[in-house]
C-alpha atoms as a PDB file:
ATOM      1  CA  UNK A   1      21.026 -14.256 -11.770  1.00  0.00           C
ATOM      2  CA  UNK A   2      20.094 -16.926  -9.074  1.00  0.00           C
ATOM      3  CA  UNK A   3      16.280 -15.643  -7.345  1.00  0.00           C
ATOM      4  CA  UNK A   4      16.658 -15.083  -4.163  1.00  0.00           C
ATOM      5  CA  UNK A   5      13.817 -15.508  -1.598  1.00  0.00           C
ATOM      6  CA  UNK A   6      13.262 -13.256   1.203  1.00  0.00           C
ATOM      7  CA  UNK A   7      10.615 -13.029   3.992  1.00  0.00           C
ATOM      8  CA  UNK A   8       9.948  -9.976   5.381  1.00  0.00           C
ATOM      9  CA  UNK A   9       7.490  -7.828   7.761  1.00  0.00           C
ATOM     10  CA  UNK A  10       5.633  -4.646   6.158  1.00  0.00           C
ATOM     11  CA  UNK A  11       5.083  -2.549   9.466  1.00  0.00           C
ATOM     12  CA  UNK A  12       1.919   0.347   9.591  1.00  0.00           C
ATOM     13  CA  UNK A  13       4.553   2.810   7.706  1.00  0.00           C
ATOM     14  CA  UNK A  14       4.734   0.913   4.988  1.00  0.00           C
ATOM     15  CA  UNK A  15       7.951   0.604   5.073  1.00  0.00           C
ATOM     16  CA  UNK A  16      10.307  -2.565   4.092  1.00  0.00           C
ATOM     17  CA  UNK A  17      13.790  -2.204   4.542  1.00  0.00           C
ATOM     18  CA  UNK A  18      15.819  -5.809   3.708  1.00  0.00           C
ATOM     19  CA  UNK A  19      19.652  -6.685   3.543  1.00  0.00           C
ATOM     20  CA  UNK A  20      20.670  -8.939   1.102  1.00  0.00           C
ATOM     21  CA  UNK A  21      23.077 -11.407   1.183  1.00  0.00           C
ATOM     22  CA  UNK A  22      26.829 -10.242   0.671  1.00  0.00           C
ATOM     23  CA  UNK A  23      27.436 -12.234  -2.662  1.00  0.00           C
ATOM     24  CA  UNK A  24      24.494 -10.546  -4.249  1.00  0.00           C
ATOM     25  CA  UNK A  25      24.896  -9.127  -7.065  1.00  0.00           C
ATOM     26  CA  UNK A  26      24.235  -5.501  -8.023  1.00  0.00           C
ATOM     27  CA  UNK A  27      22.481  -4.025 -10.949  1.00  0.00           C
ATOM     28  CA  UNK A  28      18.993  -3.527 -12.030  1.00  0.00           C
ATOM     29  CA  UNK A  29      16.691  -6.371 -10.397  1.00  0.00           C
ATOM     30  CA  UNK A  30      13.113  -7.221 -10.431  1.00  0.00           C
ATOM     31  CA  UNK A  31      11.165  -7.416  -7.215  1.00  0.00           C
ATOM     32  CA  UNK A  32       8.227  -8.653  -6.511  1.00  0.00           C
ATOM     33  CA  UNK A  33       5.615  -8.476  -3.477  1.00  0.00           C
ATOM     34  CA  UNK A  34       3.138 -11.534  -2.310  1.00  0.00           C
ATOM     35  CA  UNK A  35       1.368 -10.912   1.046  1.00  0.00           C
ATOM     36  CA  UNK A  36       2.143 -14.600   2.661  1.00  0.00           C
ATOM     37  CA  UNK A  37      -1.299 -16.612   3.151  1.00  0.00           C
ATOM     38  CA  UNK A  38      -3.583 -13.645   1.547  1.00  0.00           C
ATOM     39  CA  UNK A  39      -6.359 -15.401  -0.363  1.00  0.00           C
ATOM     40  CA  UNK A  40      -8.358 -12.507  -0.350  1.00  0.00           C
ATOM     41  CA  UNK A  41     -10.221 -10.640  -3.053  1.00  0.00           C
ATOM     42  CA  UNK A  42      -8.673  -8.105  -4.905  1.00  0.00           C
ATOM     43  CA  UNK A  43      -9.329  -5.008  -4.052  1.00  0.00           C
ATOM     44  CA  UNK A  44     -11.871  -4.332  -7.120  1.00  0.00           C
ATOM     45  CA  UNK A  45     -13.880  -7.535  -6.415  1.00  0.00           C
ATOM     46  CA  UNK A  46     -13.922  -6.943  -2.231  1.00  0.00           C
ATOM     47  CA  UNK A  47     -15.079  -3.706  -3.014  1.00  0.00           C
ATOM     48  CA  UNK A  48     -18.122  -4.716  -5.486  1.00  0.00           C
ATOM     49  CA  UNK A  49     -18.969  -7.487  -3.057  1.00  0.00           C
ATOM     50  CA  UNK A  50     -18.882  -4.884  -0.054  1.00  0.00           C
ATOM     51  CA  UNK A  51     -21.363  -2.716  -2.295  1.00  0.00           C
ATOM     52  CA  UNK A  52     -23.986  -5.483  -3.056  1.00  0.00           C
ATOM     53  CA  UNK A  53     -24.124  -6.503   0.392  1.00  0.00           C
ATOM     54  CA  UNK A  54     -24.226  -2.775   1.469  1.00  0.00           C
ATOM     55  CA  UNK A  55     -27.325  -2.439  -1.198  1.00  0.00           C
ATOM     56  CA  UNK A  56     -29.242  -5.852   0.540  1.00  0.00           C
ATOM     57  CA  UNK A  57     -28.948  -4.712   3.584  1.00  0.00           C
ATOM     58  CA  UNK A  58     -26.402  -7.378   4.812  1.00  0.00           C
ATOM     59  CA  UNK A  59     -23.384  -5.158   6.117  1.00  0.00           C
ATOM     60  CA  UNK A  60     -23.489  -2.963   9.346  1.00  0.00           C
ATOM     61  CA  UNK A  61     -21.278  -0.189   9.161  1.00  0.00           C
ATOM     62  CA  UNK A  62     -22.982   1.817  11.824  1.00  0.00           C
ATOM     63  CA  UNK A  63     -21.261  -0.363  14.890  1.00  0.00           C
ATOM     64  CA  UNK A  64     -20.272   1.230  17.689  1.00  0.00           C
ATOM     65  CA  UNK A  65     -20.179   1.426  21.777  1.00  0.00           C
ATOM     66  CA  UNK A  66     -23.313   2.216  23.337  1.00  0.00           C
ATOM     67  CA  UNK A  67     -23.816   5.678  24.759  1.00  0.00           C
ATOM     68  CA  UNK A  68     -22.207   6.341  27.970  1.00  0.00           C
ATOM     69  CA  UNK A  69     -19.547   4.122  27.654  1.00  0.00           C
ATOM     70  CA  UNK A  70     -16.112   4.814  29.101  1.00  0.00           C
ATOM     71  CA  UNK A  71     -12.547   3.340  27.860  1.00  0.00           C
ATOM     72  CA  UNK A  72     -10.455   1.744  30.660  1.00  0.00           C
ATOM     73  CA  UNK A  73      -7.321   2.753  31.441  1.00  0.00           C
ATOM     74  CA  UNK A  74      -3.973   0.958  30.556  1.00  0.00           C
ATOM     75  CA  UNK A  75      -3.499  -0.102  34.509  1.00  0.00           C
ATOM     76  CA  UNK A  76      -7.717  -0.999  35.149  1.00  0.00           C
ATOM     77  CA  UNK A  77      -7.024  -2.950  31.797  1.00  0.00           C
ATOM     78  CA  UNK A  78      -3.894  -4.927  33.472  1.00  0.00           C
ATOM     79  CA  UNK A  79      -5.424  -5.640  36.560  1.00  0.00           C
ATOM     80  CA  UNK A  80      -8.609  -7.185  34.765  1.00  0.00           C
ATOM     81  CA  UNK A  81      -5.650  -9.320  33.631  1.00  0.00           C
ATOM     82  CA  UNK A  82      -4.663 -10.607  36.583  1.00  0.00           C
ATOM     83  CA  UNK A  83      -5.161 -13.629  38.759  1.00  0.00           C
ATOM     84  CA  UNK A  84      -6.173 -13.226  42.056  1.00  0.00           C
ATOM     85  CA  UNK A  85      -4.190 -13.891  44.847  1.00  0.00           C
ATOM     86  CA  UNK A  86      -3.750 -17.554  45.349  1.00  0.00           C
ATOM     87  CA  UNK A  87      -5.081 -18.717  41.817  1.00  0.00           C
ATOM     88  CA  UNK A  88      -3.707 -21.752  40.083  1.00  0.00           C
ATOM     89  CA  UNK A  89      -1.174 -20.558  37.333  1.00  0.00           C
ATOM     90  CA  UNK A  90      -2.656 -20.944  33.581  1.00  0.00           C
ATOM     91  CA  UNK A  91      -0.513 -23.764  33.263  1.00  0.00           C
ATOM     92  CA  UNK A  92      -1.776 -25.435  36.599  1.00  0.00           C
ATOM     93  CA  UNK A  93      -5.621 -24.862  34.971  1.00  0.00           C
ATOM     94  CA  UNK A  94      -4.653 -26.190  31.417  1.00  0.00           C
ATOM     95  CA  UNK A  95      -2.832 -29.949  33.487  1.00  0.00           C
ATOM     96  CA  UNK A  96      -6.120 -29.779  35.208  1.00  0.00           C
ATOM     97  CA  UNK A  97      -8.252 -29.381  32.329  1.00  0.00           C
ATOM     98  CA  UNK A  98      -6.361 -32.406  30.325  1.00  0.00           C
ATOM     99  CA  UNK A  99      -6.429 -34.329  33.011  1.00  0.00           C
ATOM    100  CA  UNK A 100      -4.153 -37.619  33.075  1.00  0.00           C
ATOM    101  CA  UNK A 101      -3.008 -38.936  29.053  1.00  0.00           C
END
């Protein structure tokens, strides 16, 4: 059997649903999984690293907000977002910052 490559998106449920091609053929396959651009550590060595540098002293794991702090809401988030009222556009700004080439 020809491979065939694929790319596809694993979503939060874990989830990957693919159609193949209509000439594929059916029957017991092989299939494979290789996260696109992952060089990272497998899971055994990220883990042993994590633990040395827990043991030195070099990760934080107690981050968080300060006391007192409040979330913002979707719409104070949106209008932190926006420009004010006679603002050059983004793409007025970025000509600006370029300047003449």
């Amino acid at each position: 059997m020809t491979e065939i490559t694929l790319s596809a998106v694993i979503r939060e449920d874990r989830r990957l649903i693919i159609e193949l091609p209509p000439d594929t053929p059916v029957g017991l396959v092989e299939l494979s999984i290789r996260a696109v651009g992952s060089e990272s550590l497998p899971t055994s060595e990220r883990n042993a690293v994590r633990e040395q540098l827990l043991q030195a002293g070099l990760l934080r794991t107690d981050i968080a907000a300060p006391a007192g702090t409040v979330d913002r809401t979707a719409s104070e988030i949106l209008e932190l977002g926006r420009l004010p009222e006679h603002a050059p556009s983004s793409h007025e700004t970025i000509d600006a910052d370029r300047g003449d080439y």
